[in-house]
Protein backbone atom coordinates (compact mmCIF):
# COMPACT_ATOMS: atom_id res chain seq x y z
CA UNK A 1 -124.24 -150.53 19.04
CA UNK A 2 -125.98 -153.63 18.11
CA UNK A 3 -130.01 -151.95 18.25
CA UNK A 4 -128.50 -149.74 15.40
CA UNK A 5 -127.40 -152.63 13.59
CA UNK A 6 -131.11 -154.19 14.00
CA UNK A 7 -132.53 -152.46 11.40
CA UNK A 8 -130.06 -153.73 8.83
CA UNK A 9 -130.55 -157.54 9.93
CA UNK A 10 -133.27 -157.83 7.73
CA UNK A 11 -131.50 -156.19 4.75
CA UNK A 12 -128.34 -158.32 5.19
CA UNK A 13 -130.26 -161.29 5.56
CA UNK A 14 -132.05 -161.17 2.46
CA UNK A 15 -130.23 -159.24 0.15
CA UNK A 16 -126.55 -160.06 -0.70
CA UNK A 17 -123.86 -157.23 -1.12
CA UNK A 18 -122.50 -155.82 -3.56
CA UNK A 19 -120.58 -153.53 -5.50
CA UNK A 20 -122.79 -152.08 -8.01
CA UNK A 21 -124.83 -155.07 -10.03
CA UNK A 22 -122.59 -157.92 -8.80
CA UNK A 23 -124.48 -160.28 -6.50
CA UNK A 24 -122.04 -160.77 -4.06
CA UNK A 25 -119.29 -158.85 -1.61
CA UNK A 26 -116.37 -158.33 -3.10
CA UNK A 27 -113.22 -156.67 -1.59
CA UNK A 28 -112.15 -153.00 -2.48
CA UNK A 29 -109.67 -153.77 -4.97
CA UNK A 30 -107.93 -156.88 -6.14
CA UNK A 31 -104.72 -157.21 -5.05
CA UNK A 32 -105.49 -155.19 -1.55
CA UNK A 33 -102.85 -155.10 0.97
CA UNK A 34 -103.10 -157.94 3.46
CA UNK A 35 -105.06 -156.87 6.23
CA UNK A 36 -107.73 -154.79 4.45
CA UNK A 37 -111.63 -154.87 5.21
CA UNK A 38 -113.90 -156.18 2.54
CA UNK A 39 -115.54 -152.70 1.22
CA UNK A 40 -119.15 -153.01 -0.01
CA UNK A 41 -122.75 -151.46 -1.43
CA UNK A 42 -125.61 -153.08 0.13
CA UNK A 43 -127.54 -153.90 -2.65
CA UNK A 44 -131.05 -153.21 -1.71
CA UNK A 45 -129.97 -149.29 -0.35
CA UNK A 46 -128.05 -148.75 -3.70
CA UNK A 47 -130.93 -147.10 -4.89
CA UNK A 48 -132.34 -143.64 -3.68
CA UNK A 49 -136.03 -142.38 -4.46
CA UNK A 50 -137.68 -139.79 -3.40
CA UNK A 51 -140.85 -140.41 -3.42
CA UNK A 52 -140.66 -144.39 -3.43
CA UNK A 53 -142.64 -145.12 -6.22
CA UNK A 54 -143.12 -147.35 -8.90
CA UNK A 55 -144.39 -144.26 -11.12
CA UNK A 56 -141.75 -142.53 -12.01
CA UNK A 57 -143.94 -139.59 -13.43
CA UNK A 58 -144.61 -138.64 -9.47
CA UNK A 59 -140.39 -139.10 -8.67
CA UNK A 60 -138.68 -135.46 -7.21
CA UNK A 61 -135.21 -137.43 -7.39
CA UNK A 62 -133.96 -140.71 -8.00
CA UNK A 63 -129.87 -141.55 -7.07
CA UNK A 64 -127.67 -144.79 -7.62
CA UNK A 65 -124.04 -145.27 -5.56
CA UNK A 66 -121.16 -147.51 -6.64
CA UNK A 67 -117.76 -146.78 -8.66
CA UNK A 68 -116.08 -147.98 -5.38
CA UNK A 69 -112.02 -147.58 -5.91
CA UNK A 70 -109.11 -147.04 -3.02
CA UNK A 71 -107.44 -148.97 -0.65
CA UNK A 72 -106.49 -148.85 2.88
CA UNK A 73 -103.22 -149.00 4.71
CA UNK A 74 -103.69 -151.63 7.97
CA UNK A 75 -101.38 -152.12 10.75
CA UNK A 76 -101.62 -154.38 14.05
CA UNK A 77 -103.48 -151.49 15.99
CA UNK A 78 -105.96 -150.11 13.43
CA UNK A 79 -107.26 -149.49 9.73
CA UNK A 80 -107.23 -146.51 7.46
CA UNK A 81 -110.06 -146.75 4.53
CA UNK A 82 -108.65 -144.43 1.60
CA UNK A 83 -111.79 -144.70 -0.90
CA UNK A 84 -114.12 -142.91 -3.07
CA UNK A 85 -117.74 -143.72 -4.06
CA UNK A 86 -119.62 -142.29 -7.26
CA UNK A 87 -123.44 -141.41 -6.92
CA UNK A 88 -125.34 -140.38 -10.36
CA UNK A 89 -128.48 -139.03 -9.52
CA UNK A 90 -131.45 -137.65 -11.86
CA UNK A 91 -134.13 -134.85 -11.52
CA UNK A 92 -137.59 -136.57 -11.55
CA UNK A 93 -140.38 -134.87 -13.98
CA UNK A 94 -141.95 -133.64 -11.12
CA UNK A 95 -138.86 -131.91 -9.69
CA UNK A 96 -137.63 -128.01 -10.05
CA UNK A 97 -134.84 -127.84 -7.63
CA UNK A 98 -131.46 -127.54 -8.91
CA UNK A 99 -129.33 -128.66 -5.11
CA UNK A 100 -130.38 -131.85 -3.26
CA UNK A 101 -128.76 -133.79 0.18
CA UNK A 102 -129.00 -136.95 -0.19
CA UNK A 103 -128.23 -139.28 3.32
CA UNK A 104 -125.64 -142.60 3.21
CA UNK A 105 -124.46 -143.95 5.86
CA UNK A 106 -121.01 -146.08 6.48
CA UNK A 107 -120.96 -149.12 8.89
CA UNK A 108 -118.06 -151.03 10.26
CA UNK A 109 -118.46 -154.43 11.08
CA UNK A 110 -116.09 -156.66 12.94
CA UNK A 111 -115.48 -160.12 12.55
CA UNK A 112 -118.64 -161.24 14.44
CA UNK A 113 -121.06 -158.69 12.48
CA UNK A 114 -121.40 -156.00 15.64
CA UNK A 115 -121.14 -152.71 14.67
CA UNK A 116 -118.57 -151.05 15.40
CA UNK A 117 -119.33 -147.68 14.08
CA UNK A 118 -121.82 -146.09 12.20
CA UNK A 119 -121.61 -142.59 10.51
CA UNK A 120 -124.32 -141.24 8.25
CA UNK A 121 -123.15 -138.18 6.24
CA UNK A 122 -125.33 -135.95 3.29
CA UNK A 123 -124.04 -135.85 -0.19
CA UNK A 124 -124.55 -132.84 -1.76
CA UNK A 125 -126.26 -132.78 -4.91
CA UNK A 126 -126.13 -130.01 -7.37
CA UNK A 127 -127.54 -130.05 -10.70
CA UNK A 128 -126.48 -126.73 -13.01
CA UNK A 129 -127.64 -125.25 -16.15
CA UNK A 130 -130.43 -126.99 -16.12
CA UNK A 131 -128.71 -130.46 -16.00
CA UNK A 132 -131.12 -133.41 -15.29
CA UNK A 133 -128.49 -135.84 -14.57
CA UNK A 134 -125.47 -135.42 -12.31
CA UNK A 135 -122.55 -137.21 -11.01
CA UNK A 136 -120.71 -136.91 -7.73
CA UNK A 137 -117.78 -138.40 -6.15
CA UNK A 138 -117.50 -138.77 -1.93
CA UNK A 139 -114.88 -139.60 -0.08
CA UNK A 140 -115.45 -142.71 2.18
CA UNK A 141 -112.85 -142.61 4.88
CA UNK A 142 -113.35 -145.08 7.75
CA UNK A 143 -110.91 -145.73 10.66
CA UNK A 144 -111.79 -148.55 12.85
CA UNK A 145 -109.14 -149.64 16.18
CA UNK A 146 -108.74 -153.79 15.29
CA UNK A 147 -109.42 -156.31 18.23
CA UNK A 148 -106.47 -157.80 19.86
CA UNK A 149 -106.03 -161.35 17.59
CA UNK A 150 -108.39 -160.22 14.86
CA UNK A 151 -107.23 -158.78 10.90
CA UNK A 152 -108.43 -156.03 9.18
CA UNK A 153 -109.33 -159.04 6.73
CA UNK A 154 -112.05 -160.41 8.52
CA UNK A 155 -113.80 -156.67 9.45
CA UNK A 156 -116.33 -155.32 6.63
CA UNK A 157 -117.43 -151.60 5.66
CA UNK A 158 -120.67 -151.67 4.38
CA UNK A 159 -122.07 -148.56 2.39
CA UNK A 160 -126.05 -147.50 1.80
CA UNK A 161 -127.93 -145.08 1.26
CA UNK A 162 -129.79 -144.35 4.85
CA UNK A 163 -133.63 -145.12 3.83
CA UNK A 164 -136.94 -144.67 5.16
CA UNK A 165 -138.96 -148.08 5.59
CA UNK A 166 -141.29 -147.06 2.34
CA UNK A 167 -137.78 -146.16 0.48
CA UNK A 168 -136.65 -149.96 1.64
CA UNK A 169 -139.32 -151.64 1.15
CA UNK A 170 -139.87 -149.95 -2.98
CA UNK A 171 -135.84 -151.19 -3.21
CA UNK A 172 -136.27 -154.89 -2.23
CA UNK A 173 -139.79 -155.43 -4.12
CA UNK A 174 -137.23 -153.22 -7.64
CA UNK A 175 -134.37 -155.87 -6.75
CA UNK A 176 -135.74 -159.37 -5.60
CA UNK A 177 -139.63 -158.50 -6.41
CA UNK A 178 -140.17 -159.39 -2.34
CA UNK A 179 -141.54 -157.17 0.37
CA UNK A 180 -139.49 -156.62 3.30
CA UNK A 181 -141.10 -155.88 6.43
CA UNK A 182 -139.80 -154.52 9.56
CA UNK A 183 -138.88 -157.56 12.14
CA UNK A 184 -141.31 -157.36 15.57
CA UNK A 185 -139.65 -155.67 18.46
């Protein structure tokens, strides 16, 4: 489970989390129940384009997540995530279809940052009449067993869109104007 996690480490290590715009990782909700994971956008795969491009005249599709709200209900064996992310996403000029899947992925981390799961899913993406803008709402409904001694507390569920290297890479140079690039094998 950790090689998945490798190509995150990067990502993680330079960007901070976030909710939305925020520059930091934030919990779910204030006021969560004791024993809750923090919840939280990575910043730098907030952003979807397809192509990644700086010109936005050659974009098919370009799609931003946040809007996180929910809670959880935790107990001494295991955690329940009961939450709902927003993704608004708009047709580029060079783009006719009217349905789109776009891929996110949800990661569980435990207290010592190995994964514990990771789940990509599609969000469907349909825009009618014409529409050139679109919202959608997604459930995001981790369950994750808690280590003997360990709190849902100190667990994390991080949320991203799941990227290509060019689609990374166009994020962190939009967001800290740097260039990440892939750590040697």
């Amino acid at each position: 489970m950790k090689r998945s996690f490798l190509f995150l480490l990067p990502v993680l290590a330079l960007a901070s989390c976030s909710w939305f715009e925020s520059g930091s990782e934030q919990p779910l909700l204030s006021g969560v129940p004791a024993g809750c994971p923090q919840v939280a956008v990575i910043r730098d795969l907030s952003v979807y384009q397809n192509p990644p491009a700086a010109n936005e005249n050659s974009l098919v599709m370009t799609a931003r997540m946040g809007n996180i709200r929910g809670g959880c209900m935790a107990n001494s064996g295991g955690v329940n995530v009961d939450a709902t992310m927003d993704v608004v996403a708009m047709k580029g000029a060079r783009s006719n279809s009217t349905h789109a899947s776009i891929p996110f992925f949800v990661s569980v981390l435990d207290p010592h940052d190995d994964v514990v799961s990771k789940k990509v899913y599609e969000i469907p993406v349909d825009f009618e009449n014409g529409a050139t803008e679109t919202r959608v709402s997604t459930p995001i409904n981790p369950q994750f067993d808690i280590k003997p001694g360990d709190s849902g507390e100190s667990y994390r569920v991080l949320i991203g869109f799941h990227l290509n290297p060019a689609q990374i890479d166009a994020n962190t140079r939009f967001f800290n104007g740097n260039v990440m690039r892939p750590a040697a094998p």
